[in-house]
PDB file of N, CA and C in Angstrom:
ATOM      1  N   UNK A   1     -22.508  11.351  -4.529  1.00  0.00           N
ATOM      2  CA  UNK A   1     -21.110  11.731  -4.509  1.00  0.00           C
ATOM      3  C   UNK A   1     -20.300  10.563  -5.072  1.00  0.00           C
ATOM      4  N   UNK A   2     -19.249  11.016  -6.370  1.00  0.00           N
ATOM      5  CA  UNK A   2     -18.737   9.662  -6.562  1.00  0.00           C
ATOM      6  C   UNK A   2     -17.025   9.696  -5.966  1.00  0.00           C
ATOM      7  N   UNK A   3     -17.094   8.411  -4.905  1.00  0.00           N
ATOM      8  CA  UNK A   3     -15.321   8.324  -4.303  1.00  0.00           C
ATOM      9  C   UNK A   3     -15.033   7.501  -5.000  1.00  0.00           C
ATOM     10  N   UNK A   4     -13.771   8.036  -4.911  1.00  0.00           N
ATOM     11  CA  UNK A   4     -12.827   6.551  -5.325  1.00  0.00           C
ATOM     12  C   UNK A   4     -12.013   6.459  -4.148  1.00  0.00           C
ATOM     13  N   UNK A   5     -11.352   5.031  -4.148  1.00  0.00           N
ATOM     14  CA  UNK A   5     -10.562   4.582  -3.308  1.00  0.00           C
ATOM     15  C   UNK A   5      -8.945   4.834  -3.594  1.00  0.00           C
ATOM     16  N   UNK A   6      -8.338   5.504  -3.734  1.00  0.00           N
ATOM     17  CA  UNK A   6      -6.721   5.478  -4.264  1.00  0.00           C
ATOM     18  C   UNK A   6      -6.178   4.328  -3.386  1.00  0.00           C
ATOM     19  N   UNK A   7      -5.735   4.429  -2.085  1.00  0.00           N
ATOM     20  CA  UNK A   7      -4.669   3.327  -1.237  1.00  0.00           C
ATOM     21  C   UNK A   7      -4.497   3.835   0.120  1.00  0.00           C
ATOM     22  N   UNK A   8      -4.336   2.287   0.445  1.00  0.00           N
ATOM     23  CA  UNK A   8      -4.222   2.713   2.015  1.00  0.00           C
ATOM     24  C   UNK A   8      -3.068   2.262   2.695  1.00  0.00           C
ATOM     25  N   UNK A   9      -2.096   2.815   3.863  1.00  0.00           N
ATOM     26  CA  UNK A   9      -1.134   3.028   3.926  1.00  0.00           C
ATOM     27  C   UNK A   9      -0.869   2.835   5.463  1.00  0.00           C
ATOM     28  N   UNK A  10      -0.664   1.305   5.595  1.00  0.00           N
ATOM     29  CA  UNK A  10      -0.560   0.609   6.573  1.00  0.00           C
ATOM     30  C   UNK A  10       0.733   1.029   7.529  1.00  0.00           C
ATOM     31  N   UNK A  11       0.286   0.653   9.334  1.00  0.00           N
ATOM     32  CA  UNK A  11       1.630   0.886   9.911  1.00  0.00           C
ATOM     33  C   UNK A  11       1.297   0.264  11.323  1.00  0.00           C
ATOM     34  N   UNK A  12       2.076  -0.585  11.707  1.00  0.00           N
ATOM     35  CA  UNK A  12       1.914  -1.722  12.666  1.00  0.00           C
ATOM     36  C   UNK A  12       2.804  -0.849  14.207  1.00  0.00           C
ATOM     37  N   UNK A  13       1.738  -0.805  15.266  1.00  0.00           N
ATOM     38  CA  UNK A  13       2.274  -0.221  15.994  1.00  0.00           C
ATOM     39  C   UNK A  13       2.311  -1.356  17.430  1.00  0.00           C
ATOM     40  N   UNK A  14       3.278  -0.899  18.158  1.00  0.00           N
ATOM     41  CA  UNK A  14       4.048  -2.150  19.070  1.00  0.00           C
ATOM     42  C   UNK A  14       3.676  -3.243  18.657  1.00  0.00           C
ATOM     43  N   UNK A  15       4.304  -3.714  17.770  1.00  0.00           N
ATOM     44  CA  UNK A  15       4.182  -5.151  18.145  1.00  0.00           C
ATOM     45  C   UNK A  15       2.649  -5.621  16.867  1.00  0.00           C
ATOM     46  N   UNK A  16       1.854  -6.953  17.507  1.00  0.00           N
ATOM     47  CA  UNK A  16       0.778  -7.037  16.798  1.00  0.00           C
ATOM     48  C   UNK A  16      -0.492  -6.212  17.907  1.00  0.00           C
ATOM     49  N   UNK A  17      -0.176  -5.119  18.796  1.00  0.00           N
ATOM     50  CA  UNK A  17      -1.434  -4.750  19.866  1.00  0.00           C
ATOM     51  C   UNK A  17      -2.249  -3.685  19.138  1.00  0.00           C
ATOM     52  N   UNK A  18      -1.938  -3.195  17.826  1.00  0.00           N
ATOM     53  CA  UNK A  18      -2.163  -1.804  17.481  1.00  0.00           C
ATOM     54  C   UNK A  18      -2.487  -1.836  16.274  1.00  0.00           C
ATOM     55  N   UNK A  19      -3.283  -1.496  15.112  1.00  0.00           N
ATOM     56  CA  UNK A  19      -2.539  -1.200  13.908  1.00  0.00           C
ATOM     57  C   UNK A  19      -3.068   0.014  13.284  1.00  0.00           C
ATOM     58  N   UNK A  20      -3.025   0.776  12.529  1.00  0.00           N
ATOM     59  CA  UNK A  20      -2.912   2.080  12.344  1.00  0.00           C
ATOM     60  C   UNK A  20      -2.679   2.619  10.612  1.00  0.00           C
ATOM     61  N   UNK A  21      -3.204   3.135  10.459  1.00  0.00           N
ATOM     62  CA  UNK A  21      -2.633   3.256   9.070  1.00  0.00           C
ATOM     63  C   UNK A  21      -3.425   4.881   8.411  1.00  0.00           C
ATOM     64  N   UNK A  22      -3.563   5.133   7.095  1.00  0.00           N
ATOM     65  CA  UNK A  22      -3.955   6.378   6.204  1.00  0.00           C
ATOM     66  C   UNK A  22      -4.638   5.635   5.074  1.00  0.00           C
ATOM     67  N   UNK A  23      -5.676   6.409   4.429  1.00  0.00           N
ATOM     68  CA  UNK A  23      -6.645   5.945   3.596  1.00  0.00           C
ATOM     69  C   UNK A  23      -5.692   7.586   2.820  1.00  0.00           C
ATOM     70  N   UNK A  24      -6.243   7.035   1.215  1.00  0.00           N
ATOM     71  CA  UNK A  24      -6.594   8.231   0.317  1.00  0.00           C
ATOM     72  C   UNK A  24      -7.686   7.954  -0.452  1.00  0.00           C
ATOM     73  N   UNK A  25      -8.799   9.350  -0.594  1.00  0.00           N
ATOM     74  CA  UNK A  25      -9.975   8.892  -1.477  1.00  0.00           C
ATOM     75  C   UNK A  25      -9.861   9.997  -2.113  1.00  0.00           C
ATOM     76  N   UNK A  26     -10.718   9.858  -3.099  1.00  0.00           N
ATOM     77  CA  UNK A  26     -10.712  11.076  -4.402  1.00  0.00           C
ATOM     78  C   UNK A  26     -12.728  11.662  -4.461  1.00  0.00           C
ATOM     79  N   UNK A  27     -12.495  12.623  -4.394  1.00  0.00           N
ATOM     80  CA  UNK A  27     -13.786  12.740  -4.458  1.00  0.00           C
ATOM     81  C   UNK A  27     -14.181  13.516  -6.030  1.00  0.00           C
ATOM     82  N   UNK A  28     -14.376  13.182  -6.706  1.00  0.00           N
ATOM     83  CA  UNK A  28     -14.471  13.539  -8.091  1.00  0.00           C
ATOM     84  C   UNK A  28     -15.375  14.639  -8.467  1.00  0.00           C
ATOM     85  N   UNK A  29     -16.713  14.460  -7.800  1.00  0.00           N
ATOM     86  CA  UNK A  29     -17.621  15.766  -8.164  1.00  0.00           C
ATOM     87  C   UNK A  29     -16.854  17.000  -7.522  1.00  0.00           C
ATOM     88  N   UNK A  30     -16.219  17.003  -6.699  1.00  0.00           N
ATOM     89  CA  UNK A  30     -15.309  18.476  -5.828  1.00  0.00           C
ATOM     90  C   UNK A  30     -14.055  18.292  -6.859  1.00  0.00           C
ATOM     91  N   UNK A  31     -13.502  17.612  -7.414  1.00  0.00           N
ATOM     92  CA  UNK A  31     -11.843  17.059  -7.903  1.00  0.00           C
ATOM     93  C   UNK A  31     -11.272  17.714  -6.748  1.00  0.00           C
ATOM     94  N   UNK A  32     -11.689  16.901  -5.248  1.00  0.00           N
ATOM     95  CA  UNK A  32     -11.063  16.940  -4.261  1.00  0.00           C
ATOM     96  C   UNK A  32     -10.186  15.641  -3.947  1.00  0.00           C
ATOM     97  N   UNK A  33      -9.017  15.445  -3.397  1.00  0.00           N
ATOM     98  CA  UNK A  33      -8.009  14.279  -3.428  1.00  0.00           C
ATOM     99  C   UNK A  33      -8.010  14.525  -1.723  1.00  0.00           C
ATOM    100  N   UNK A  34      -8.333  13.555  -1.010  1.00  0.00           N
ATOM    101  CA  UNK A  34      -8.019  13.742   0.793  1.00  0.00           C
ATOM    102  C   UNK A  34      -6.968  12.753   1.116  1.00  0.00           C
ATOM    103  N   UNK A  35      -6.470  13.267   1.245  1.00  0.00           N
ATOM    104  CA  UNK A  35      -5.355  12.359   1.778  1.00  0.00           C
ATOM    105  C   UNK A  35      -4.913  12.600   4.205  1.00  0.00           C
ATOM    106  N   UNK A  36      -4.513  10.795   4.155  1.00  0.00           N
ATOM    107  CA  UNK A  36      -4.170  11.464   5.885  1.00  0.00           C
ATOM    108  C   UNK A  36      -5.579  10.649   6.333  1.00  0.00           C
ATOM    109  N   UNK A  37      -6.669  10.450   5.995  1.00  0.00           N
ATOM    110  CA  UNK A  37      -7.970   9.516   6.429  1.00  0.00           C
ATOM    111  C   UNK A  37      -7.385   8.452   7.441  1.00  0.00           C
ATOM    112  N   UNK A  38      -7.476   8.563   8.673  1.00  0.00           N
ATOM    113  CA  UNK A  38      -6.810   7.745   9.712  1.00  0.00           C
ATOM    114  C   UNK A  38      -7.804   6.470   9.792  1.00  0.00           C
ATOM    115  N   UNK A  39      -7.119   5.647   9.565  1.00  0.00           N
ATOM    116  CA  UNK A  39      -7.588   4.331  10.000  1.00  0.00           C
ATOM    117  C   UNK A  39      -7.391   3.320  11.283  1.00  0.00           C
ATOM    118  N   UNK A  40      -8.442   2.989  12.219  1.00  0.00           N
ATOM    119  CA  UNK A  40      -7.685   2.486  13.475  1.00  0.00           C
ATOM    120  C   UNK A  40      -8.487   1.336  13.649  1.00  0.00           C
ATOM    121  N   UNK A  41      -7.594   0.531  13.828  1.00  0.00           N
ATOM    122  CA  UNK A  41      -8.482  -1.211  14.272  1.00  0.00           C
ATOM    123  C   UNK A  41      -8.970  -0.789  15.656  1.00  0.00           C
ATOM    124  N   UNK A  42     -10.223  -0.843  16.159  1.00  0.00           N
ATOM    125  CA  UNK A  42     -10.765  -1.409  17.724  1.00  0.00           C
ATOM    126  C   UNK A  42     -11.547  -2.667  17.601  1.00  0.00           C
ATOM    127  N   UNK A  43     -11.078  -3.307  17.853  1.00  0.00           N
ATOM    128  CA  UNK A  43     -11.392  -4.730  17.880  1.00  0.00           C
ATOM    129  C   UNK A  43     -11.996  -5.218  16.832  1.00  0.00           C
ATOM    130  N   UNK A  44     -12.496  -6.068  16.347  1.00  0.00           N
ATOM    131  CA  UNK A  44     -13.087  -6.101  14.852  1.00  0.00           C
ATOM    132  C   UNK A  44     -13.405  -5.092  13.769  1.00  0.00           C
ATOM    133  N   UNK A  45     -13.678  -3.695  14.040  1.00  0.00           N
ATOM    134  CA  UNK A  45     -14.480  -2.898  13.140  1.00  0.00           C
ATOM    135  C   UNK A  45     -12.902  -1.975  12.847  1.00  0.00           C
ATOM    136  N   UNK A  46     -13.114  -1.120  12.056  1.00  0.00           N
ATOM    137  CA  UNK A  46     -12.236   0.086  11.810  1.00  0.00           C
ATOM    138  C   UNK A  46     -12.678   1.090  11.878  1.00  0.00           C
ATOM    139  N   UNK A  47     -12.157   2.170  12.767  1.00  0.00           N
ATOM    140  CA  UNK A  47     -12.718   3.417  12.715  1.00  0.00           C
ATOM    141  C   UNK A  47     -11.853   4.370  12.019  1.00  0.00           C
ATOM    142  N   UNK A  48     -12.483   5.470  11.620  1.00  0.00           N
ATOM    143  CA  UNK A  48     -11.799   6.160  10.553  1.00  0.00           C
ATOM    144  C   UNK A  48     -11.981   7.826  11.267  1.00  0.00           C
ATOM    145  N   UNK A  49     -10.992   8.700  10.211  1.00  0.00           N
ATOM    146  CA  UNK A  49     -10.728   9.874  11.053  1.00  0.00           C
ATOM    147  C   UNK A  49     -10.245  10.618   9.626  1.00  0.00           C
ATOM    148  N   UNK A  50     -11.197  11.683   9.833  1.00  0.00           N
ATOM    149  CA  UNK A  50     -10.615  12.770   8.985  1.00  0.00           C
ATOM    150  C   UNK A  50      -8.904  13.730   9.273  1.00  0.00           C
ATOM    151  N   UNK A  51      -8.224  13.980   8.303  1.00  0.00           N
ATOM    152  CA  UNK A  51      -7.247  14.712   8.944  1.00  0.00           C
ATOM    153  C   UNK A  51      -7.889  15.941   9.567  1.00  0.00           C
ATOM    154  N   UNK A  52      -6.720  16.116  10.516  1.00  0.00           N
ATOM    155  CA  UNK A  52      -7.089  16.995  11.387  1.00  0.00           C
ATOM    156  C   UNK A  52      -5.452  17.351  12.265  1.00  0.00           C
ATOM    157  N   UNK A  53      -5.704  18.721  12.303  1.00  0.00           N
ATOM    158  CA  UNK A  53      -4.702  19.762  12.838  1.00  0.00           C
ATOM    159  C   UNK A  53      -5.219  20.038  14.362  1.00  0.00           C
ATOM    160  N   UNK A  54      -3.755  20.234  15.643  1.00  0.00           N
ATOM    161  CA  UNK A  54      -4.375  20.557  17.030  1.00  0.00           C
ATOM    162  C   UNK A  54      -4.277  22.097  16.601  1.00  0.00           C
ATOM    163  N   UNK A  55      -5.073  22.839  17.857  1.00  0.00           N
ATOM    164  CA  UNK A  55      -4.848  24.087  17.751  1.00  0.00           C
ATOM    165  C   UNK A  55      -5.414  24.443  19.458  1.00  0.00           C
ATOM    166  N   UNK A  56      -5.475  25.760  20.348  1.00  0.00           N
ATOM    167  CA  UNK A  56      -5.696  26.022  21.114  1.00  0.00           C
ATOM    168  C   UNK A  56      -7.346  26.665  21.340  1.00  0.00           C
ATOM    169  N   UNK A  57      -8.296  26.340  21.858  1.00  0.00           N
ATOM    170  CA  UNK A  57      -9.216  26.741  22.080  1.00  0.00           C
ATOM    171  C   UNK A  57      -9.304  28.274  22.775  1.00  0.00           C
ATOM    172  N   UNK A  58      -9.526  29.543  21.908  1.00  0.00           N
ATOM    173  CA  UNK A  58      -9.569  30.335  22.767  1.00  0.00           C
ATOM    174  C   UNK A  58     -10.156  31.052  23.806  1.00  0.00           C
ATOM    175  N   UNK A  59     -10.749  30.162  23.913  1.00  0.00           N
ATOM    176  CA  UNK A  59     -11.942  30.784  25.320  1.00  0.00           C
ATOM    177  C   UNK A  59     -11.435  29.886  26.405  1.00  0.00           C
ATOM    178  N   UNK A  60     -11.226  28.986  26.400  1.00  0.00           N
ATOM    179  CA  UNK A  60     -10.490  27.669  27.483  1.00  0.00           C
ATOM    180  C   UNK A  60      -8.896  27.625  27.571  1.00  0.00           C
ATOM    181  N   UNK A  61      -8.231  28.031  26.552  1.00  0.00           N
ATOM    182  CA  UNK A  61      -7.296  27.242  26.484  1.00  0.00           C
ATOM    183  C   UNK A  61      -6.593  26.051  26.232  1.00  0.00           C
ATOM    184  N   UNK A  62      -7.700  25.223  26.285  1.00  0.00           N
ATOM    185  CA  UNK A  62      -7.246  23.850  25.960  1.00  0.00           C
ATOM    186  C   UNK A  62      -6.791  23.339  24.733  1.00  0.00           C
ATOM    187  N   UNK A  63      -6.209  22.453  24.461  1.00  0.00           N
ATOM    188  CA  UNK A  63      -5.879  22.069  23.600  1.00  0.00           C
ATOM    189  C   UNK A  63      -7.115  21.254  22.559  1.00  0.00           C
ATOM    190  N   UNK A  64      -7.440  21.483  21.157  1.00  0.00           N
ATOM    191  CA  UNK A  64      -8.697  21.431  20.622  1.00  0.00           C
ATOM    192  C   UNK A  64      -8.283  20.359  19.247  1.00  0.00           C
ATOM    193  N   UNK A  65      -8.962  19.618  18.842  1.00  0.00           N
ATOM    194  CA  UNK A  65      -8.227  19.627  17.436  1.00  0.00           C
ATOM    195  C   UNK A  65      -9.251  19.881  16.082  1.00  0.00           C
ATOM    196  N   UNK A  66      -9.115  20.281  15.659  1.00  0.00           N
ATOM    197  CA  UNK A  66      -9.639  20.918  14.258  1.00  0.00           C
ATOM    198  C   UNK A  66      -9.727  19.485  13.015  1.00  0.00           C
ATOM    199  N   UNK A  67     -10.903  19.612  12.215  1.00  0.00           N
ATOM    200  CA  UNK A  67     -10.660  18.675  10.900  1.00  0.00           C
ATOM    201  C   UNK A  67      -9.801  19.807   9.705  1.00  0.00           C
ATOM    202  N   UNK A  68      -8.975  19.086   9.079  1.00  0.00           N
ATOM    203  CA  UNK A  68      -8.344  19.819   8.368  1.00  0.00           C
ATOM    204  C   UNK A  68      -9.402  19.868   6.897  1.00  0.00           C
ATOM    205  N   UNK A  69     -10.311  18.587   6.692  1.00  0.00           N
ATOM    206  CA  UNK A  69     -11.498  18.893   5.544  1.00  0.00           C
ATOM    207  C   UNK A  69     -12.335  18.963   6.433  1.00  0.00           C
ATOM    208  N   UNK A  70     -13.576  19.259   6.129  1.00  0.00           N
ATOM    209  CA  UNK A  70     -14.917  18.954   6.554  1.00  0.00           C
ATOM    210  C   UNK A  70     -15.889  19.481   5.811  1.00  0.00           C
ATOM    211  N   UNK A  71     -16.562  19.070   5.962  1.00  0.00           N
ATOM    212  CA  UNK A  71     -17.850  19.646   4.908  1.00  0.00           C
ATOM    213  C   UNK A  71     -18.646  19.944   5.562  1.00  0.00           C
ATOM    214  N   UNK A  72     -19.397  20.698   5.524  1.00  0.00           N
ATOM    215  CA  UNK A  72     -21.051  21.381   5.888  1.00  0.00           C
ATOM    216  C   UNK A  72     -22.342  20.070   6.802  1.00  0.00           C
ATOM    217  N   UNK A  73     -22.013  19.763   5.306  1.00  0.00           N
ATOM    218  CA  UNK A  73     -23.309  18.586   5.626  1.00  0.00           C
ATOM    219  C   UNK A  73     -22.615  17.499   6.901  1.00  0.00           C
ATOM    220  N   UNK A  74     -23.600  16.942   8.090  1.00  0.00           N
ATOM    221  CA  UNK A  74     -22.686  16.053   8.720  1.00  0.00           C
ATOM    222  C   UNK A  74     -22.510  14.820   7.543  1.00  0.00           C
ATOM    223  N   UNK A  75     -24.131  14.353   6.743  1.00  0.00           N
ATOM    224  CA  UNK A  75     -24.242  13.474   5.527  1.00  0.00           C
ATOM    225  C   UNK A  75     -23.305  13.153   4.980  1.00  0.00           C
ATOM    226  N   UNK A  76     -22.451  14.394   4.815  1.00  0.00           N
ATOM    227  CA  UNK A  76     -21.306  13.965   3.556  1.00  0.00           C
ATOM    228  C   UNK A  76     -20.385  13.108   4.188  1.00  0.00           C
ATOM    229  N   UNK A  77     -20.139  13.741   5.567  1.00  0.00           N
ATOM    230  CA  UNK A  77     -19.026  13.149   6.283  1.00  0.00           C
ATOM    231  C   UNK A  77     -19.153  11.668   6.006  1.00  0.00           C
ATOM    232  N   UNK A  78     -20.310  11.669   6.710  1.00  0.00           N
ATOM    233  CA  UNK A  78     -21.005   9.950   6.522  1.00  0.00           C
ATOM    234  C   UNK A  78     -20.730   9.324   6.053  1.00  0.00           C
ATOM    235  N   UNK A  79     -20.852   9.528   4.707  1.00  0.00           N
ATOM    236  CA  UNK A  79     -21.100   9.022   3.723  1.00  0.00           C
ATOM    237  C   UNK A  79     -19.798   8.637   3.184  1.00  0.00           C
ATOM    238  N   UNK A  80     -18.821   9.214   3.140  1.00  0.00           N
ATOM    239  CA  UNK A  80     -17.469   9.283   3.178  1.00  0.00           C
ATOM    240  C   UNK A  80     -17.232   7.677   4.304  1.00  0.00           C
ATOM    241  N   UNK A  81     -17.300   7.934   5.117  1.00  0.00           N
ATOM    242  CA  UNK A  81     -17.129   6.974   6.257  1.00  0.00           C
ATOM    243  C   UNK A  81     -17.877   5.841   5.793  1.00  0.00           C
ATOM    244  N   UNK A  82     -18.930   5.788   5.740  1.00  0.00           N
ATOM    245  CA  UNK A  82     -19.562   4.625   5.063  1.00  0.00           C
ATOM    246  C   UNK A  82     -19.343   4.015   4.011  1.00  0.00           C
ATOM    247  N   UNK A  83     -18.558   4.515   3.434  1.00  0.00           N
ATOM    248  CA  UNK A  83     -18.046   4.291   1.549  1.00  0.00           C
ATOM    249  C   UNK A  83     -16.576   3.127   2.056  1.00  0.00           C
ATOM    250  N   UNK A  84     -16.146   4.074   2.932  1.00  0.00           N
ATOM    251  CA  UNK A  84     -14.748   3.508   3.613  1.00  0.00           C
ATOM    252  C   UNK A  84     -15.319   2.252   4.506  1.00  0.00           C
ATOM    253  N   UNK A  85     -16.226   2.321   5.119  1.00  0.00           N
ATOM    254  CA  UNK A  85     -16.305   0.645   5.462  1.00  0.00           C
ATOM    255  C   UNK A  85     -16.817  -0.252   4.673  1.00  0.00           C
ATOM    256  N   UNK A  86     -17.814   0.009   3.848  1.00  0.00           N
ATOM    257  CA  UNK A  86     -17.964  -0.586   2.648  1.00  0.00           C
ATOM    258  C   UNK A  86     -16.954  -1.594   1.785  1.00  0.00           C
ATOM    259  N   UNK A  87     -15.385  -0.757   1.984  1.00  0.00           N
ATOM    260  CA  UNK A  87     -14.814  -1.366   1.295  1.00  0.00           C
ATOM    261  C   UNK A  87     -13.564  -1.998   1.577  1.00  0.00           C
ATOM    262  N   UNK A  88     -13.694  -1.938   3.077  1.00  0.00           N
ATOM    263  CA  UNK A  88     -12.574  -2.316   3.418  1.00  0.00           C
ATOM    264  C   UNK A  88     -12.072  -3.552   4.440  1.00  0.00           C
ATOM    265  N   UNK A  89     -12.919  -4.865   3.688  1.00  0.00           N
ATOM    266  CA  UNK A  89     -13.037  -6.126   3.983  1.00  0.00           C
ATOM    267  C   UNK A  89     -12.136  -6.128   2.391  1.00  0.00           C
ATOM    268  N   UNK A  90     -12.251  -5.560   1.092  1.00  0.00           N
ATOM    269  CA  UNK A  90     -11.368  -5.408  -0.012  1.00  0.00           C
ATOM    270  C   UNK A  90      -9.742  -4.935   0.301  1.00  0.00           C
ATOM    271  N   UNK A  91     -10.039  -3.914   0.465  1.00  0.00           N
ATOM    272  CA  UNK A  91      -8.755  -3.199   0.207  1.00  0.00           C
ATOM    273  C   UNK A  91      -7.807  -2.896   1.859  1.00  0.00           C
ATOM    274  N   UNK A  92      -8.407  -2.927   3.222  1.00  0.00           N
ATOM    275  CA  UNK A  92      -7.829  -2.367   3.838  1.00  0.00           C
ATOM    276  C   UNK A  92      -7.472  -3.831   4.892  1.00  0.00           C
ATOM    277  N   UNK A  93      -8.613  -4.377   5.489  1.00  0.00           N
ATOM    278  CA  UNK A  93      -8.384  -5.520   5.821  1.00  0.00           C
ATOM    279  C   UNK A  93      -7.403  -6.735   5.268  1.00  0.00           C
ATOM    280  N   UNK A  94      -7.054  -6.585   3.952  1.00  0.00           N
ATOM    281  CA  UNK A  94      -6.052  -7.851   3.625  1.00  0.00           C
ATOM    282  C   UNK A  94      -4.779  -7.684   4.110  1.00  0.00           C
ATOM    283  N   UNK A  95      -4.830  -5.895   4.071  1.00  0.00           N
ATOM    284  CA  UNK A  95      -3.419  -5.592   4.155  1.00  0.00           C
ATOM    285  C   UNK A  95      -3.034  -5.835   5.704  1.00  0.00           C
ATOM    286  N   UNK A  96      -4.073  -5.318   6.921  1.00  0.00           N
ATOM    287  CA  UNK A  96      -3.890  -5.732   8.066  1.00  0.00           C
ATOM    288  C   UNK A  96      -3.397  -6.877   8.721  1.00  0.00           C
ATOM    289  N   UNK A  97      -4.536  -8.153   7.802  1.00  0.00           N
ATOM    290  CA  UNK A  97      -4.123  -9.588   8.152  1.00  0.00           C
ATOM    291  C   UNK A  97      -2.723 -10.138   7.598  1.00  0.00           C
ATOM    292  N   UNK A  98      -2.201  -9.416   6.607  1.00  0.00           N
ATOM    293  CA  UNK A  98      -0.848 -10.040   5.954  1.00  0.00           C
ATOM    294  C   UNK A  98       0.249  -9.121   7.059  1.00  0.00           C
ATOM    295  N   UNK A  99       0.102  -8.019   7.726  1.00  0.00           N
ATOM    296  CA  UNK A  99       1.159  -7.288   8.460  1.00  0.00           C
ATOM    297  C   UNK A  99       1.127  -8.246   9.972  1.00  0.00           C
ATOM    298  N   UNK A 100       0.102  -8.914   9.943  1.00  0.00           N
ATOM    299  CA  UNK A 100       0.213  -8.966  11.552  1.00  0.00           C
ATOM    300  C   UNK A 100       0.732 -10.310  11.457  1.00  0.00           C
ATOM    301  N   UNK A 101       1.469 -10.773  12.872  1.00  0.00           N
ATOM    302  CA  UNK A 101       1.840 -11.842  13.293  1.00  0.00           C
ATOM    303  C   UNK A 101       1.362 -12.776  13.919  1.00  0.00           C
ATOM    304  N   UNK A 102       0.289 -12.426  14.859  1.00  0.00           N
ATOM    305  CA  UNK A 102      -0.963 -13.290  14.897  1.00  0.00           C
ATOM    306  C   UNK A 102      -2.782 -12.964  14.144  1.00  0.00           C
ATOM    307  N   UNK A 103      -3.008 -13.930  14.149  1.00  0.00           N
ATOM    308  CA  UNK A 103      -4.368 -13.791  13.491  1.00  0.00           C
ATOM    309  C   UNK A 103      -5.122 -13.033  13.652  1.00  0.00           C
ATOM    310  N   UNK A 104      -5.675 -11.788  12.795  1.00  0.00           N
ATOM    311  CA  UNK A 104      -6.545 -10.771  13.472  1.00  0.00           C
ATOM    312  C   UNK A 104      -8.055 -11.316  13.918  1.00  0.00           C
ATOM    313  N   UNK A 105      -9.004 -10.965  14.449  1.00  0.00           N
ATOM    314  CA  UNK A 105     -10.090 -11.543  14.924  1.00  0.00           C
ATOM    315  C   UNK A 105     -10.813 -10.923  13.418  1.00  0.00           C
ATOM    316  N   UNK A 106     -11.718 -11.664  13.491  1.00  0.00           N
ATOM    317  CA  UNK A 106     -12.820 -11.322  12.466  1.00  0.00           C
ATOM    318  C   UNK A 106     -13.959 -10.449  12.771  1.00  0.00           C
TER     319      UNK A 106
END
């Protein structure tokens, strides 16, 4: 599968306790564009998140939330995710360490 990286779209929440942001990747063999790829610091690593819509579970009721892409394969997902950490000691991490006010951990 070939991604590209378009940009990622930083947003500093309370303070330096949080930070938060959106990835966009392009997936070229689909000429699929995803945009909304949630990005979340937990302590050193970044975890990432497909967009995704809530909706109501109808057998429970509960509140559920849906991926707004997803693909078939879990692989692809993966792979997607893995592409995104791959590269984001480049592109996503600089931007973190220049928003924050104290030093992020490594």
């Amino acid at each position: 599968m070939n991604l590209e990286f378009v940009d990622f779209y930083p947003r500093r929440i309370k303070g330096n306790k949080a930070f938060r942001g959106t990835c966009q990747v392009y997936i070229s063999d689909f000429d699929l564009d995803i945009r909304g790829i949630s990005v979340n610091k937990n302590g050193s690593k970044l975890i990432f998140f497909m967009p995704r819509g809530m909706g109501i579970d109808h057998e429970t009721g509960k509140k559920v939330w849906y991926p707004v892409v997803s693909f078939t394969k879990k692989e692809t997902m993966q792979e997607i995710y893995d592409f995104l950490a791959s590269i984001a000691e480049e592109k996503i991490w600089p931007v973190l360490r220049k928003l924050a006010k104290k030093p992020i951990e490594e």
